[in-house]
N, C-alpha and C. Protein backbone atom coordinates (compact mmCIF):
# COMPACT_ATOMS: atom_id res chain seq x y z
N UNK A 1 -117.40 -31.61 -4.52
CA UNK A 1 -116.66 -30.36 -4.50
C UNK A 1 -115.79 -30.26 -5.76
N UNK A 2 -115.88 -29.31 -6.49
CA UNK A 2 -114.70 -28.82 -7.63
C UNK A 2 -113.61 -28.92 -7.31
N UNK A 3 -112.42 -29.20 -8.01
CA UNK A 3 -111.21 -29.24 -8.32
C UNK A 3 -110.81 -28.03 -8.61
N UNK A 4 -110.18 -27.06 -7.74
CA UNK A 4 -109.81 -25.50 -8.26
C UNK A 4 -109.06 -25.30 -9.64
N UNK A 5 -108.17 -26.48 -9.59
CA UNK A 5 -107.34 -26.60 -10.68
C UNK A 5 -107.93 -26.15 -12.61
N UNK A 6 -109.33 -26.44 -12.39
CA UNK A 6 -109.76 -26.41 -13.78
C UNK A 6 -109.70 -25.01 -14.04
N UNK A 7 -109.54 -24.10 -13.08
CA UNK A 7 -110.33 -22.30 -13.30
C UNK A 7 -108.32 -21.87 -13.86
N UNK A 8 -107.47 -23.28 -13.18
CA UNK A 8 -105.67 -22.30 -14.04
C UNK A 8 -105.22 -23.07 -15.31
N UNK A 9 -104.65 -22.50 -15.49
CA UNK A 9 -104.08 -22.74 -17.19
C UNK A 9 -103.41 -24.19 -16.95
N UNK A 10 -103.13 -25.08 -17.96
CA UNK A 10 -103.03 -26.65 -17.34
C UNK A 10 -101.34 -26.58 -17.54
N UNK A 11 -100.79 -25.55 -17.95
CA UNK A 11 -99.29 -25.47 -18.02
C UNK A 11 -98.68 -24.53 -17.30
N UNK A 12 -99.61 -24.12 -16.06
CA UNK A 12 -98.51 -23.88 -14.37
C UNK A 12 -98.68 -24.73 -13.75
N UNK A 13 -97.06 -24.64 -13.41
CA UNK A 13 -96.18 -25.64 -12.88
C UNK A 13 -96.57 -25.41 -11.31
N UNK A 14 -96.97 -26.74 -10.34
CA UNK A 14 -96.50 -26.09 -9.09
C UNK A 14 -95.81 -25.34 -8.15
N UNK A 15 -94.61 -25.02 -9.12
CA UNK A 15 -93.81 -23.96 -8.07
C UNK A 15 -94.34 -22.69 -8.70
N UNK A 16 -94.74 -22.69 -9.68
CA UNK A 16 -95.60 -21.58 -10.19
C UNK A 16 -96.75 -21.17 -9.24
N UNK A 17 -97.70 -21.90 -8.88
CA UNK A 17 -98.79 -22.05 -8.48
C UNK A 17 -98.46 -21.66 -6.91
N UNK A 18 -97.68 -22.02 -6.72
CA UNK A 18 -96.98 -21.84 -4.75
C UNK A 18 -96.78 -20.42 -4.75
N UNK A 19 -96.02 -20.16 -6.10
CA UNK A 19 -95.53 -18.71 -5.78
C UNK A 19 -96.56 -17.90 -5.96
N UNK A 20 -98.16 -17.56 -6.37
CA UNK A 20 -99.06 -17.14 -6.97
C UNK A 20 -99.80 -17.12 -5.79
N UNK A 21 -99.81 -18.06 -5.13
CA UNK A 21 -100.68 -18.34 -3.80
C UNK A 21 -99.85 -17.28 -2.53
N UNK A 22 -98.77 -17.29 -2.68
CA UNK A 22 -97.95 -16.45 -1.71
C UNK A 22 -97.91 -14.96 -2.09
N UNK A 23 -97.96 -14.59 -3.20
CA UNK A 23 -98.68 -13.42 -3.59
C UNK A 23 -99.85 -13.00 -3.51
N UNK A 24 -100.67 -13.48 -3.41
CA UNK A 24 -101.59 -13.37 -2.70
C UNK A 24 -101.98 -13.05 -1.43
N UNK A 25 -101.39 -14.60 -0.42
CA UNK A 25 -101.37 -14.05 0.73
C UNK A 25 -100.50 -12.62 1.08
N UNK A 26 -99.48 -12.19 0.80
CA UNK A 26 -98.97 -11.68 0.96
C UNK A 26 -99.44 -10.14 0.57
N UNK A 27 -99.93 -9.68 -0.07
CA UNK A 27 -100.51 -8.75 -0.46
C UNK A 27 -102.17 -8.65 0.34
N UNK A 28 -103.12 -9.89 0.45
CA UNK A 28 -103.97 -9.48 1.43
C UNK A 28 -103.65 -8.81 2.88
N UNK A 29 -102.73 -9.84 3.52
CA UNK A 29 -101.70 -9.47 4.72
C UNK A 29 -101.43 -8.29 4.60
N UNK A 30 -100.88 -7.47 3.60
CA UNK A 30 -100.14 -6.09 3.59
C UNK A 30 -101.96 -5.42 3.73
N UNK A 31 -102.21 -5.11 2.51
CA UNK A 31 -103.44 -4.27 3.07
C UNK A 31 -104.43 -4.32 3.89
N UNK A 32 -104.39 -5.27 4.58
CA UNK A 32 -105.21 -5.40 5.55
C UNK A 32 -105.05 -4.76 6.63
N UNK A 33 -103.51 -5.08 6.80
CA UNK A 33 -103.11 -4.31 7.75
C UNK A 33 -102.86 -2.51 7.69
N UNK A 34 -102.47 -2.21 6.82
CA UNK A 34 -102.09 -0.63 6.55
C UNK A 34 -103.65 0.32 6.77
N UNK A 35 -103.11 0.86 7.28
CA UNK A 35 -104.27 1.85 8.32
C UNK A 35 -105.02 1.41 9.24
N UNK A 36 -104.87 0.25 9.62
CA UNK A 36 -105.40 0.27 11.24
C UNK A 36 -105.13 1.00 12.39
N UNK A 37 -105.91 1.63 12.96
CA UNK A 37 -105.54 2.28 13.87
C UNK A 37 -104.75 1.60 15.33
N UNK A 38 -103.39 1.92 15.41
CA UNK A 38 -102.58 1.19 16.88
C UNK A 38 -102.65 2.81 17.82
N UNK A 39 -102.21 2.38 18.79
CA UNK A 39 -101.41 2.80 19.89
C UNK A 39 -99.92 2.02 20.87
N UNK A 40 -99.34 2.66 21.40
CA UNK A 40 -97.89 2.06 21.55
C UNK A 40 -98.59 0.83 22.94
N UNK A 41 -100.31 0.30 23.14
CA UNK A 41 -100.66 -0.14 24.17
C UNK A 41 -100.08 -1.35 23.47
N UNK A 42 -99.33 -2.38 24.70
CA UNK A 42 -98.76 -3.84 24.17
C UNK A 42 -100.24 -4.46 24.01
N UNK A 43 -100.99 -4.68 24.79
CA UNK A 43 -102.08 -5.74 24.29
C UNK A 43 -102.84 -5.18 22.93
N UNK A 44 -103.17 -3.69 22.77
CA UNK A 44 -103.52 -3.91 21.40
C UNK A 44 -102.81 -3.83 20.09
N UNK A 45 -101.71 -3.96 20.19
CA UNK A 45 -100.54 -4.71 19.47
C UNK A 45 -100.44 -6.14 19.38
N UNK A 46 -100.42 -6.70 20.14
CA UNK A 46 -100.63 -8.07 19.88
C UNK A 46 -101.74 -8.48 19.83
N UNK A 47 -103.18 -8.14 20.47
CA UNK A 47 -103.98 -8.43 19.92
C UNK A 47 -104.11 -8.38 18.45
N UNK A 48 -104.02 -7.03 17.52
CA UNK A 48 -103.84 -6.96 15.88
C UNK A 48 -102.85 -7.78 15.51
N UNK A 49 -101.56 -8.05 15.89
CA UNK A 49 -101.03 -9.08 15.73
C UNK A 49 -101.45 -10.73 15.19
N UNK A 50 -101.96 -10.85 16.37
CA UNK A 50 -102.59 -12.27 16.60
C UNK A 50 -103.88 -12.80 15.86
N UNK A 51 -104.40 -11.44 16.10
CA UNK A 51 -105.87 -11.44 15.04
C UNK A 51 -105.79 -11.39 13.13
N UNK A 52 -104.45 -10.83 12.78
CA UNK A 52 -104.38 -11.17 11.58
C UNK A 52 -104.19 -12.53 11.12
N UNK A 53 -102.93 -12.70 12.05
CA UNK A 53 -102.19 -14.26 11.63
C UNK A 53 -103.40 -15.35 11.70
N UNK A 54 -104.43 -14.67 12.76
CA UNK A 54 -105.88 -16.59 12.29
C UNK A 54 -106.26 -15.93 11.48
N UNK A 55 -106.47 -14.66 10.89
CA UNK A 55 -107.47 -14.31 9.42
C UNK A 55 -106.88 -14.62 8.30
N UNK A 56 -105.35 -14.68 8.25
CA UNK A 56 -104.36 -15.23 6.94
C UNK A 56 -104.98 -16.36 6.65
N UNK A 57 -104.39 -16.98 8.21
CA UNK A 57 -103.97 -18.57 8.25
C UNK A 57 -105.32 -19.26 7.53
N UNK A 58 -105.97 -18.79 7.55
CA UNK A 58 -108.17 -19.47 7.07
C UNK A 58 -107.61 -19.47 5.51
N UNK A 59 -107.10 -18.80 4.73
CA UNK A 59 -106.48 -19.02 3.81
C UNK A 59 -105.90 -20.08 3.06
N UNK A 60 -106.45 -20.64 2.06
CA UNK A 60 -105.96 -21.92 1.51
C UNK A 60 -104.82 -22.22 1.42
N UNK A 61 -103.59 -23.31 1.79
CA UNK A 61 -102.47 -23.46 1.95
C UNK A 61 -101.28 -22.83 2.36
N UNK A 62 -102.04 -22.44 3.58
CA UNK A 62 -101.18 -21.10 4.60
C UNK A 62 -100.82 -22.61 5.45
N UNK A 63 -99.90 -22.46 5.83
CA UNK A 63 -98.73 -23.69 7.08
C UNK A 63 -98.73 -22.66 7.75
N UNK A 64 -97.85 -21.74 8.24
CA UNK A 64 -98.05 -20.65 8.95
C UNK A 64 -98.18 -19.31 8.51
N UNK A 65 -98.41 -18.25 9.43
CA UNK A 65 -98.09 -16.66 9.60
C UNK A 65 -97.32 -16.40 11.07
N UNK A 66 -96.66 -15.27 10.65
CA UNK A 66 -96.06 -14.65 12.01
C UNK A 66 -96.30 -12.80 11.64
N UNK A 67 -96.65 -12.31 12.63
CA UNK A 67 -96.84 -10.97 11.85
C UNK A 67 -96.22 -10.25 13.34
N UNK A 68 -95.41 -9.10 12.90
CA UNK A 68 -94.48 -8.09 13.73
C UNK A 68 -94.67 -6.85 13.70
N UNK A 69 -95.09 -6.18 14.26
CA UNK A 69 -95.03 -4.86 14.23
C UNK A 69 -94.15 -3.91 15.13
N UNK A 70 -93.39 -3.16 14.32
CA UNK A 70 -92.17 -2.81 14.81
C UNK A 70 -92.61 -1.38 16.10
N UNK A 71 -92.60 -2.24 17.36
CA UNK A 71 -93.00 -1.12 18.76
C UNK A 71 -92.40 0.08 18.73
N UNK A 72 -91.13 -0.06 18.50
CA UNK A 72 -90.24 1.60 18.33
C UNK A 72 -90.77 2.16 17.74
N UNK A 73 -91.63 2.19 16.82
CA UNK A 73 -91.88 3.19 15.71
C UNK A 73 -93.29 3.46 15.78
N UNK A 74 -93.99 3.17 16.62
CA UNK A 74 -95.02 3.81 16.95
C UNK A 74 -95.65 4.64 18.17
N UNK A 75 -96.08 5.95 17.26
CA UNK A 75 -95.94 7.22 17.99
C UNK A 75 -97.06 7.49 18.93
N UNK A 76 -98.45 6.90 18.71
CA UNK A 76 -99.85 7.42 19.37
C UNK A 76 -99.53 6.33 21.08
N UNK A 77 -100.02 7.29 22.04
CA UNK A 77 -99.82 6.44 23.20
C UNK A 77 -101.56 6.75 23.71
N UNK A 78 -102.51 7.14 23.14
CA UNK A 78 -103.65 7.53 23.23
C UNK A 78 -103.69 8.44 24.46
N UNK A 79 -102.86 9.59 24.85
CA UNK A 79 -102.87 9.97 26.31
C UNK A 79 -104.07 11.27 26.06
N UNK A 80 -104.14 11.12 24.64
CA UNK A 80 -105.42 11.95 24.38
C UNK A 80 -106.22 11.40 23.59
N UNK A 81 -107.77 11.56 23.14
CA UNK A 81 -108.79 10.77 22.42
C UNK A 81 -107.98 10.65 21.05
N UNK A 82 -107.55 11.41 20.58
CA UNK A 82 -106.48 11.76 19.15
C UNK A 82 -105.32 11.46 18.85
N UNK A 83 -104.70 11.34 20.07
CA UNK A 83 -103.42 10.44 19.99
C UNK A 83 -103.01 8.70 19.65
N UNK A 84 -103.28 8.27 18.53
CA UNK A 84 -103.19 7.14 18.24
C UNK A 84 -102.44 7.23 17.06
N UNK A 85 -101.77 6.18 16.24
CA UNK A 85 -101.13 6.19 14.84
C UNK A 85 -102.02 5.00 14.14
N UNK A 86 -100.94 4.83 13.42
CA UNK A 86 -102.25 3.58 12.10
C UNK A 86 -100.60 2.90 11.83
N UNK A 87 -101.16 1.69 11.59
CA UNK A 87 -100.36 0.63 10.72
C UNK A 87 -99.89 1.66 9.37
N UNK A 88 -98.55 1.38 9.05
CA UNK A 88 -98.04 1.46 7.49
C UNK A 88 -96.89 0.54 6.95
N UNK A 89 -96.37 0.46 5.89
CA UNK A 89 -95.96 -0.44 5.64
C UNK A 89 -94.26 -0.30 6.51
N UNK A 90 -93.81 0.89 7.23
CA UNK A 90 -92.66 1.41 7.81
C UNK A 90 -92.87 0.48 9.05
N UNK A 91 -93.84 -0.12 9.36
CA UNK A 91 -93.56 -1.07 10.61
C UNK A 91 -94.09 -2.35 10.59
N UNK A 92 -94.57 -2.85 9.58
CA UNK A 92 -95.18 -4.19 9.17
C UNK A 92 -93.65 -5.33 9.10
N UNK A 93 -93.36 -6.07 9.76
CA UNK A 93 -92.74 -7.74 9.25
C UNK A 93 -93.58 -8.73 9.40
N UNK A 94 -93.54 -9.60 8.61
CA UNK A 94 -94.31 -10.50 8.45
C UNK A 94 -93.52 -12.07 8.20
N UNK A 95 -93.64 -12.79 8.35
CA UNK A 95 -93.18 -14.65 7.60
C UNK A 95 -94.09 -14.84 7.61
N UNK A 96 -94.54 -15.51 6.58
CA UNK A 96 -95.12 -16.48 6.02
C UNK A 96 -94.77 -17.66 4.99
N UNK A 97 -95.22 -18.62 5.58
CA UNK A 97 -94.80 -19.98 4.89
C UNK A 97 -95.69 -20.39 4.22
N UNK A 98 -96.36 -21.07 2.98
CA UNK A 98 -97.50 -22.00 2.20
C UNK A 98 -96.91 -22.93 1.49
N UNK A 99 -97.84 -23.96 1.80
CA UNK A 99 -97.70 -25.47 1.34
C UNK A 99 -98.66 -25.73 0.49
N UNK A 100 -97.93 -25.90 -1.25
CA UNK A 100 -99.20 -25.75 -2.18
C UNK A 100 -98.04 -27.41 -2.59
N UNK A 101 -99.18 -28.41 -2.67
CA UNK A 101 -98.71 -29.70 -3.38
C UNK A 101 -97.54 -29.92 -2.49
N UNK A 102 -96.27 -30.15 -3.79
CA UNK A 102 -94.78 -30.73 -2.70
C UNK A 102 -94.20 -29.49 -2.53
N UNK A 103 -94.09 -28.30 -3.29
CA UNK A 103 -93.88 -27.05 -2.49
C UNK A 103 -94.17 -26.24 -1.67
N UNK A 104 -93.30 -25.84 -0.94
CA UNK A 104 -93.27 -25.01 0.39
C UNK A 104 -92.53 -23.73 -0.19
N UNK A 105 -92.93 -22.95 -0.01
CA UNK A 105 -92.48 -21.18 0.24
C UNK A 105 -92.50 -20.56 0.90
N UNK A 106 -91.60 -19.86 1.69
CA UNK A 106 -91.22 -18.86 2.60
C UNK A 106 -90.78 -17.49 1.95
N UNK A 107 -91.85 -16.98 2.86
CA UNK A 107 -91.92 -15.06 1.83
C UNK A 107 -91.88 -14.40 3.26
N UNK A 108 -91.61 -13.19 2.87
CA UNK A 108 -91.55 -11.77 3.86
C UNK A 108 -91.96 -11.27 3.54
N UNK A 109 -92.54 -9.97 4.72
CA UNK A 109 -93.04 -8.42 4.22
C UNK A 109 -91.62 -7.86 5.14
N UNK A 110 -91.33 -7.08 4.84
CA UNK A 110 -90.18 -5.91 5.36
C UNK A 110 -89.91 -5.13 5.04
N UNK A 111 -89.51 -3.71 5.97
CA UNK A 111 -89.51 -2.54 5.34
C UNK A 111 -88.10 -2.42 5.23
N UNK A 112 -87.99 -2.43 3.82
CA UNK A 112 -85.93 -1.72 3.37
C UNK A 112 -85.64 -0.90 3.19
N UNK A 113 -84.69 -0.15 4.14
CA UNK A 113 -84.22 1.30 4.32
C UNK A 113 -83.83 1.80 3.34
N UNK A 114 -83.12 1.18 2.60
CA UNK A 114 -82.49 1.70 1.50
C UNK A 114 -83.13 1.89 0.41
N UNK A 115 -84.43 0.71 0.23
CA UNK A 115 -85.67 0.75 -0.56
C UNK A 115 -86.53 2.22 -0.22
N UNK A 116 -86.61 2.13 0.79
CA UNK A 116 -87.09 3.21 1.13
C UNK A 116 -88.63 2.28 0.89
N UNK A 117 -89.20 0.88 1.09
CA UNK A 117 -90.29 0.43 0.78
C UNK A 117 -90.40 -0.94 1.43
N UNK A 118 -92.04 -0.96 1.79
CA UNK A 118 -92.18 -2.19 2.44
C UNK A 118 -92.01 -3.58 1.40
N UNK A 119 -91.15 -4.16 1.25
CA UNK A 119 -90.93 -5.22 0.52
C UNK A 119 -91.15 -6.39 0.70
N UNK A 120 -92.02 -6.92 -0.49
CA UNK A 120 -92.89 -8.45 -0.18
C UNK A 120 -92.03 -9.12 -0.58
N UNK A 121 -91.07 -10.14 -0.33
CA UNK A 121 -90.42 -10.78 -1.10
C UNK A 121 -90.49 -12.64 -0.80
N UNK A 122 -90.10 -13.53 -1.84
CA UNK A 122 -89.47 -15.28 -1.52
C UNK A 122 -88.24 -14.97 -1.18
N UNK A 123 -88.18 -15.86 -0.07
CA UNK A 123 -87.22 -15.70 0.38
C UNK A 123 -86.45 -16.97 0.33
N UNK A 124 -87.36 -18.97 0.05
CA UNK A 124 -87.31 -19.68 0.06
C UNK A 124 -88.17 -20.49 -1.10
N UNK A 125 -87.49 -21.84 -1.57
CA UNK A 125 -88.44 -22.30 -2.50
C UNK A 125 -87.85 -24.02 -2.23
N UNK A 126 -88.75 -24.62 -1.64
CA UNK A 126 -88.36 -26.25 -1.65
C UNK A 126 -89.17 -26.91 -2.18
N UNK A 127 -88.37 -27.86 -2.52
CA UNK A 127 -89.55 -29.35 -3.25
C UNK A 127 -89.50 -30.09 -2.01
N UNK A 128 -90.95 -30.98 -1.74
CA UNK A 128 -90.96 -31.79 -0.66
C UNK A 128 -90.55 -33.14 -1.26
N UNK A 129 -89.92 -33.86 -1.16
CA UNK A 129 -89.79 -35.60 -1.52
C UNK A 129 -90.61 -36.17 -1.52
């Protein structure tokens, strides 16, 4: 098996490389999710829920996912064939953690009011001993 390492430049640094990998995940996570079709039904909420976080997690140096979707804010209760809403980034939270080498990173998706935008951000950056 190849060494992925040969396809990056030989002067990023692992915390470089952690943070690159979390951009990643983090941005598949976001669009994957935006426009799926929900309804305010709890099981198919957590089903989409649950079903992203193992499609992240298959993801090379994913430790975990947690993915949230904010129930208040969704409007379709399907009480008609047409009544349903879609994922956007106004109700997406997300954690995610990845373990690339001795670094670990902890990132978010969240929507900031004041941003007025769903924001991917690090939120954490450790060296392991």
């Amino acid at each position: 098996m190849s060494d992925e390492k040969i396809y990056f430049s030989t002067d990023i640094t692992e915390r470089e490389r952690a943070c690159f990998e979390t951009g990643i995940k983090l941005g598949a996570l976001y669009h994957i999710l935006c426009g799926i079709p929900i309804s305010n039904n709890e099981k198919v909420i957590t089903d989409i829920e649950k079903g992203i976080e193992s499609a992240i997690s298959c993801q090379p140096y994913v430790e975990s996912v947690k993915i949230m979707i904010n129930r208040e804010k969704i409007v379709g209760d399907k009480s008609t064939p047409f009544n349903y809403d879609e994922i956007t980034g106004k109700i997406i939270q997300a954690q995610l953690i990845i373990q690339y080498n001795s670094i670990k990173v902890s990132a978010k998706i969240e929507w900031v009011e004041d941003l007025q935008y769903p924001l991917m951000y690090i939120k954490d950056i450790k060296k392991n001993d």
